[in-house]
PDB file of N, CA and C in Angstrom:
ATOM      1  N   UNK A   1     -61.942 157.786 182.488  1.00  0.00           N
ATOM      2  CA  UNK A   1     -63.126 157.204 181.926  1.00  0.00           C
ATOM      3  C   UNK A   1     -62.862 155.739 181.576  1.00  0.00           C
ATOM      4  N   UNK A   2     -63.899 154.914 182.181  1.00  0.00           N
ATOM      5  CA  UNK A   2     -63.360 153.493 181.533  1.00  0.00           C
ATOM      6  C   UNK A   2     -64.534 153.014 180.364  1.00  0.00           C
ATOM      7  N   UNK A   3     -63.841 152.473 179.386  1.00  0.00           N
ATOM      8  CA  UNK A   3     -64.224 152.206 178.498  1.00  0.00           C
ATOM      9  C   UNK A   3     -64.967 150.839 178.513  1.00  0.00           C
ATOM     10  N   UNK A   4     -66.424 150.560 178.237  1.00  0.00           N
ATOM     11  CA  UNK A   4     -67.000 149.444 178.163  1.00  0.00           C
ATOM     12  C   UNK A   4     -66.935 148.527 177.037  1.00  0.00           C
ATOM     13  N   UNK A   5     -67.158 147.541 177.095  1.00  0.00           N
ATOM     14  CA  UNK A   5     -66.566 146.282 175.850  1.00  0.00           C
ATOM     15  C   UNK A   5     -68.169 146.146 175.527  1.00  0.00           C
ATOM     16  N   UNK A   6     -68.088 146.225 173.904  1.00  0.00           N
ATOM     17  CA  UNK A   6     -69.697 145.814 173.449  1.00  0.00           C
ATOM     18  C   UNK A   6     -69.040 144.710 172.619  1.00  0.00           C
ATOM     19  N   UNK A   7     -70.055 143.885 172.630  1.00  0.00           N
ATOM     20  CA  UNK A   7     -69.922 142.315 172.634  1.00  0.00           C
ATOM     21  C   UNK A   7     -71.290 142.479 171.509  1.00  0.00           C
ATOM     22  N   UNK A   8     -70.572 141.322 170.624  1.00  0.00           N
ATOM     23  CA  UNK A   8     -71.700 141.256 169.673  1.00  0.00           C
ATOM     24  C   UNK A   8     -71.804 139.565 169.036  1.00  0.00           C
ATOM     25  N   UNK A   9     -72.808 138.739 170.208  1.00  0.00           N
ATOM     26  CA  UNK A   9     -72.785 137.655 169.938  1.00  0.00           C
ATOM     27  C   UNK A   9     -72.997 136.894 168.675  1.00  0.00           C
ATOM     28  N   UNK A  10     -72.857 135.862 167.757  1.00  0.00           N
ATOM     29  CA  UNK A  10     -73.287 134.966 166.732  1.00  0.00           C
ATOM     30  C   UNK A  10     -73.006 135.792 165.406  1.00  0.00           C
ATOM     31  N   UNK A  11     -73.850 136.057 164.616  1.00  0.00           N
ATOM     32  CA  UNK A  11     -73.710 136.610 163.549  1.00  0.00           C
ATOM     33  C   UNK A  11     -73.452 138.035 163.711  1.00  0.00           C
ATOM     34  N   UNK A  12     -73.040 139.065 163.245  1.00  0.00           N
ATOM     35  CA  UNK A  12     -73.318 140.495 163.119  1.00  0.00           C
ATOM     36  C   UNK A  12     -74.709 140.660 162.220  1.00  0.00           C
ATOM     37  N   UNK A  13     -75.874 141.357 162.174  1.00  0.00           N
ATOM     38  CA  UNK A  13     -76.378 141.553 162.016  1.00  0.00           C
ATOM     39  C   UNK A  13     -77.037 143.343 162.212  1.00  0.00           C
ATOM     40  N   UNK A  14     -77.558 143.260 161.211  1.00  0.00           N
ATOM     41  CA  UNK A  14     -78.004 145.313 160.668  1.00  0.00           C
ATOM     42  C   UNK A  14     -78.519 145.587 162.337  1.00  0.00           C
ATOM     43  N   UNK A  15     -79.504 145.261 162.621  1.00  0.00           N
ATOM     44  CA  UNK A  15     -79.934 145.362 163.989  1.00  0.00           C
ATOM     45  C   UNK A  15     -78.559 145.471 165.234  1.00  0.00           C
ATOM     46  N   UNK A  16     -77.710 144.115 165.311  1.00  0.00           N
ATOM     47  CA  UNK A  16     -77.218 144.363 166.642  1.00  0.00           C
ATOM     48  C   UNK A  16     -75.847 145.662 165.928  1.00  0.00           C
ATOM     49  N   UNK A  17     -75.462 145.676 164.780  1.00  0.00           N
ATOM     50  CA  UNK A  17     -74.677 146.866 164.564  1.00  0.00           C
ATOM     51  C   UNK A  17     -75.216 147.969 164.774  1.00  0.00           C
ATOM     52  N   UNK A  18     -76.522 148.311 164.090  1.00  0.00           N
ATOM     53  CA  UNK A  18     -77.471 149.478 164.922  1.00  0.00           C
ATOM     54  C   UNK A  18     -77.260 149.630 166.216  1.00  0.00           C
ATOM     55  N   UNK A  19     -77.453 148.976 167.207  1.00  0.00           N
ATOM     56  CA  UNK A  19     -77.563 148.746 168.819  1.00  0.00           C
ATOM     57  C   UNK A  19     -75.657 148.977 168.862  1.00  0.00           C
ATOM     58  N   UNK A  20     -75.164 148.668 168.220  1.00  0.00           N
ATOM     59  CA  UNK A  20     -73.679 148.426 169.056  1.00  0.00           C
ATOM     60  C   UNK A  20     -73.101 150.224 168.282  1.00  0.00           C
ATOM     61  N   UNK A  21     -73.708 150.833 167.522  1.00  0.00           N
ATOM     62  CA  UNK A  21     -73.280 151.973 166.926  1.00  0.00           C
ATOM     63  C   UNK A  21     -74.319 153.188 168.051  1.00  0.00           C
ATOM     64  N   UNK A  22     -75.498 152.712 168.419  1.00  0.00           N
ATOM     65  CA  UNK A  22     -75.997 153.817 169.296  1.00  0.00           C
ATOM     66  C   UNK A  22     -75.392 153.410 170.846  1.00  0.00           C
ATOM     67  N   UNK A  23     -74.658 152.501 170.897  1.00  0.00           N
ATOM     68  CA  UNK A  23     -74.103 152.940 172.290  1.00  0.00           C
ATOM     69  C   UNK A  23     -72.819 153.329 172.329  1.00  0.00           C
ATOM     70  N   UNK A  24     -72.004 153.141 171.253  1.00  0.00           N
ATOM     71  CA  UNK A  24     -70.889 154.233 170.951  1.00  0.00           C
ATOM     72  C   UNK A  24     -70.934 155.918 170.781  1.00  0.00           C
ATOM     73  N   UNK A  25     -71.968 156.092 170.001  1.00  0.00           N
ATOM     74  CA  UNK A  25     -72.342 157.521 170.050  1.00  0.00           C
ATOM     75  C   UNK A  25     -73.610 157.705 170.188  1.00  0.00           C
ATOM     76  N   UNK A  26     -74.166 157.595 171.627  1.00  0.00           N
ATOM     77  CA  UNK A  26     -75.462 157.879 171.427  1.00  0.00           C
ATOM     78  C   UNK A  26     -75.379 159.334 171.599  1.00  0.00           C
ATOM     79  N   UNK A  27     -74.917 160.543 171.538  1.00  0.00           N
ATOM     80  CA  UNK A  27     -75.314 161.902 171.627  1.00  0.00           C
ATOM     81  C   UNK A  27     -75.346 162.014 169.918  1.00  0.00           C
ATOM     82  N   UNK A  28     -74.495 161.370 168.912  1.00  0.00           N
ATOM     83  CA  UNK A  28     -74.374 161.938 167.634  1.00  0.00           C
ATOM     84  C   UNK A  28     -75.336 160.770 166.334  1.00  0.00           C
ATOM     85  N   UNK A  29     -76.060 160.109 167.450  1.00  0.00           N
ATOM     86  CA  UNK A  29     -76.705 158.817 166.467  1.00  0.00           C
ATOM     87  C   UNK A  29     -77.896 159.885 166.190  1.00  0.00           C
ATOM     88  N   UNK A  30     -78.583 159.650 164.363  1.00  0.00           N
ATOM     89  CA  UNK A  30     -78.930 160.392 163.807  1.00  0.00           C
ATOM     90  C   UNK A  30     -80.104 159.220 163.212  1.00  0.00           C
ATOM     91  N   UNK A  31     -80.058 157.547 163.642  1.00  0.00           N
ATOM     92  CA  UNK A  31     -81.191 156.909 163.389  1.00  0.00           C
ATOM     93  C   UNK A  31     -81.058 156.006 162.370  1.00  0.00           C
ATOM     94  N   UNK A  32     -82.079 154.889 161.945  1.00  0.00           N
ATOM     95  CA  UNK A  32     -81.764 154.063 161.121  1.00  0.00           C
ATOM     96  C   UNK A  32     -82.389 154.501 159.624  1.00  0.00           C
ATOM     97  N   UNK A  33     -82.391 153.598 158.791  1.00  0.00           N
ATOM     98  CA  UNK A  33     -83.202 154.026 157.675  1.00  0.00           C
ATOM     99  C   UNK A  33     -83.703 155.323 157.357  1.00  0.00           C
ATOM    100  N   UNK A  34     -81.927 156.179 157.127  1.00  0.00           N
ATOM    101  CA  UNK A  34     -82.188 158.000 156.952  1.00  0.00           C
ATOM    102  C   UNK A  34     -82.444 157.700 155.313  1.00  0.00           C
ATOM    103  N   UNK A  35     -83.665 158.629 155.392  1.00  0.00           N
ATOM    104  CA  UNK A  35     -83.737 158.715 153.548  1.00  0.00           C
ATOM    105  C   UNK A  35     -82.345 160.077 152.965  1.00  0.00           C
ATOM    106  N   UNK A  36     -82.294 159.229 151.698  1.00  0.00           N
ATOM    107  CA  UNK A  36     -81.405 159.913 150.873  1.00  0.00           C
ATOM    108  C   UNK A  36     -82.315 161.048 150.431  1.00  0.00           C
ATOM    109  N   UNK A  37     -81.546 162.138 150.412  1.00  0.00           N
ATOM    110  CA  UNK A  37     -82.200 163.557 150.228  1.00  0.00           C
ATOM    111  C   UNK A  37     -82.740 163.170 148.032  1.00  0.00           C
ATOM    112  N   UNK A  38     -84.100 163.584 147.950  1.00  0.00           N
ATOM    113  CA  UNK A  38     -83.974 163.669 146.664  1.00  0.00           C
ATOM    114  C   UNK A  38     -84.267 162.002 145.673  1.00  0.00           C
ATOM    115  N   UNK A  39     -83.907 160.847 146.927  1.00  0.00           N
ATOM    116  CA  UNK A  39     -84.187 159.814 146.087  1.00  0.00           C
ATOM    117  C   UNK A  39     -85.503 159.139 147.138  1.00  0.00           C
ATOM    118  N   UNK A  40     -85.804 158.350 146.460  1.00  0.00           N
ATOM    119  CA  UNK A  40     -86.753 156.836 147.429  1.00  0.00           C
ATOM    120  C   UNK A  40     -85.657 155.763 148.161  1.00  0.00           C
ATOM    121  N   UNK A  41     -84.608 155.811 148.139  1.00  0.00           N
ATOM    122  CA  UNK A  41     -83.075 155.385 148.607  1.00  0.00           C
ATOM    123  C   UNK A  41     -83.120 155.521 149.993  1.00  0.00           C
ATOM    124  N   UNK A  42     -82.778 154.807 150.971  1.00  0.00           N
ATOM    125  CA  UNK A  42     -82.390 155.079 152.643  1.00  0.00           C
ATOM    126  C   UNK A  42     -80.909 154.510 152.662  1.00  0.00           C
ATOM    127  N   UNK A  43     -80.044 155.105 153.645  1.00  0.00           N
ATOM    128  CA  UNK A  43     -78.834 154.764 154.268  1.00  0.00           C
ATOM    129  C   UNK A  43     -79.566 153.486 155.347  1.00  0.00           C
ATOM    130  N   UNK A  44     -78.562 152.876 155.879  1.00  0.00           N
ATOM    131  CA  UNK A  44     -79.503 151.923 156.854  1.00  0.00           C
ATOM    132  C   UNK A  44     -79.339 152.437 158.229  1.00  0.00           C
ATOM    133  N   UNK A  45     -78.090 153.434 158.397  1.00  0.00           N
ATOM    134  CA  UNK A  45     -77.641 153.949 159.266  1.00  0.00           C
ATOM    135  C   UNK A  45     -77.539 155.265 159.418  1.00  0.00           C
ATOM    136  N   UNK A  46     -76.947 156.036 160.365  1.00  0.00           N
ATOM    137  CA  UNK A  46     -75.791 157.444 160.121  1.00  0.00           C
ATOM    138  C   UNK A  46     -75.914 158.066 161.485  1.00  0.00           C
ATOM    139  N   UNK A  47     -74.424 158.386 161.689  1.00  0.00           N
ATOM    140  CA  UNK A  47     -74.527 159.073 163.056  1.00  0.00           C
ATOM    141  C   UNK A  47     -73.498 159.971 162.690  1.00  0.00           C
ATOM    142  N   UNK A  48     -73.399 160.836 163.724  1.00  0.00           N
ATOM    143  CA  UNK A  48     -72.093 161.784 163.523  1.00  0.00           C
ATOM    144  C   UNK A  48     -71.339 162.440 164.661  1.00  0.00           C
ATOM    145  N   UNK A  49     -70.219 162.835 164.447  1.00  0.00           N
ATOM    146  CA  UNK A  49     -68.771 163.044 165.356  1.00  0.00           C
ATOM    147  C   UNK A  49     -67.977 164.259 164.906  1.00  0.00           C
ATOM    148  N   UNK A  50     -68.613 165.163 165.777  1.00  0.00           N
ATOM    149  CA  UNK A  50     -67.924 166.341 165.568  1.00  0.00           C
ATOM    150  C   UNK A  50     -68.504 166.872 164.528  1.00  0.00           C
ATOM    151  N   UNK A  51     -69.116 167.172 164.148  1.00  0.00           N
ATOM    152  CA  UNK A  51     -69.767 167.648 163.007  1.00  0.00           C
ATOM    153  C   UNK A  51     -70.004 167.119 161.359  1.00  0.00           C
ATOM    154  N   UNK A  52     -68.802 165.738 161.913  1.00  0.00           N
ATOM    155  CA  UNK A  52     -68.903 164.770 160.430  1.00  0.00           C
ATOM    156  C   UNK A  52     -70.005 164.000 160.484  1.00  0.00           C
ATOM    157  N   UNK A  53     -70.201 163.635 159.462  1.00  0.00           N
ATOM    158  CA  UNK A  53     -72.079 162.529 159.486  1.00  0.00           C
ATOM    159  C   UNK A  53     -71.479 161.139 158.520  1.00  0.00           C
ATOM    160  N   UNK A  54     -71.379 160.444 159.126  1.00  0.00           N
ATOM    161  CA  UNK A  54     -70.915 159.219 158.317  1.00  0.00           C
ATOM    162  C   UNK A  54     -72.281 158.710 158.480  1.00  0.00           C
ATOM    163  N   UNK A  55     -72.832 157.226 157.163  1.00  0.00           N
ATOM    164  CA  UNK A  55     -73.650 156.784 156.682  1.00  0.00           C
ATOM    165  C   UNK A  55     -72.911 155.354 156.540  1.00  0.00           C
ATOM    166  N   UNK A  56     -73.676 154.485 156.877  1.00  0.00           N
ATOM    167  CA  UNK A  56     -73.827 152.930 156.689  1.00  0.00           C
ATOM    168  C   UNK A  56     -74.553 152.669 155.848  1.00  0.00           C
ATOM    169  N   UNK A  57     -73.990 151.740 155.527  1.00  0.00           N
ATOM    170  CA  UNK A  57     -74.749 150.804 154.304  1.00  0.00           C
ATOM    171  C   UNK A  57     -74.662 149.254 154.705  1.00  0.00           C
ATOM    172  N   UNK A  58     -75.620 148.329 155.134  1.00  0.00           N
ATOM    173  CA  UNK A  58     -75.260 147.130 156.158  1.00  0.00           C
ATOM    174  C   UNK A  58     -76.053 145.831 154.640  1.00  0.00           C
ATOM    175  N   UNK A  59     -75.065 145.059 154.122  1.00  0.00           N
ATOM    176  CA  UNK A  59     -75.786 143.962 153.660  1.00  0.00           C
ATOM    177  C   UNK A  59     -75.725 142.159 153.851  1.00  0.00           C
ATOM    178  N   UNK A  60     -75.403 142.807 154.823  1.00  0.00           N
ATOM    179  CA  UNK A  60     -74.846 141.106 155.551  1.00  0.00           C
ATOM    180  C   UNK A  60     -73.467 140.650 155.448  1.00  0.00           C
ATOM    181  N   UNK A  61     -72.712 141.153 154.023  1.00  0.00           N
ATOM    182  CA  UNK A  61     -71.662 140.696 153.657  1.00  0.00           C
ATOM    183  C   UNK A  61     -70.552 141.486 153.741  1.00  0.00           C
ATOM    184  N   UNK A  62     -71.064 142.427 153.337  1.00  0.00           N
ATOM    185  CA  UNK A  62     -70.480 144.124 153.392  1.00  0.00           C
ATOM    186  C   UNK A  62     -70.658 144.886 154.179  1.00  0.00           C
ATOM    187  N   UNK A  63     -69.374 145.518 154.697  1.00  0.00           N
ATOM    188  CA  UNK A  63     -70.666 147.027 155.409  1.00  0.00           C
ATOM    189  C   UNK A  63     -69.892 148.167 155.112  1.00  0.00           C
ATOM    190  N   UNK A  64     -70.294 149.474 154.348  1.00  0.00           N
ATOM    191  CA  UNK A  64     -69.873 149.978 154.143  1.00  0.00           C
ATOM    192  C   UNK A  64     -70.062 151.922 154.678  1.00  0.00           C
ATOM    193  N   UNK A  65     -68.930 152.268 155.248  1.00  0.00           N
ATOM    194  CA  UNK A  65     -69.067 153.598 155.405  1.00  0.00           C
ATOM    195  C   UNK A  65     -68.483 154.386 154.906  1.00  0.00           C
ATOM    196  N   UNK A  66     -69.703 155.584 154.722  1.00  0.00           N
ATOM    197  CA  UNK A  66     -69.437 156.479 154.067  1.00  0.00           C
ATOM    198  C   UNK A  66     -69.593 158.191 155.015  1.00  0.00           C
ATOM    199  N   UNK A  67     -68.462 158.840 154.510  1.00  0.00           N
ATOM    200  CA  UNK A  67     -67.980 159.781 155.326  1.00  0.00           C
ATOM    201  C   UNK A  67     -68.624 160.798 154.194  1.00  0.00           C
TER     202      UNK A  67
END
């Protein structure tokens, strides 16, 4: 299998990390802005691998995942 290079021109941005995370896993991408069960709160992200569901949190400065 050869592995393709995703390229992520100028800034990183919530959008092209979105785009560069659904072509890494597009069978386990689960969508952007998942609401938090129970709050008015969204993840900005979350996909999952193998049955794990990791969650993004994207603020320009930070990005943080959560397993």
């Amino acid at each position: 299998m050869r592995l393709m290079p995703i390229r992520i021109d100028g800034y990183l941005t919530e959008s092209k990390l979105s785009a560069a995370l659904q072509r890494i896993v597009p069978n386990g991408w689960l969508g952007d802005q998942v609401p938090v069960e129970g709050s008015r709160y969204r993840w900005d992200m979350s996909y999952q691998i193998d049955g794990i569901v990791t969650v993004v949190e994207y603020d320009s400065t930070n990005i943080a995942a959560i397993l």
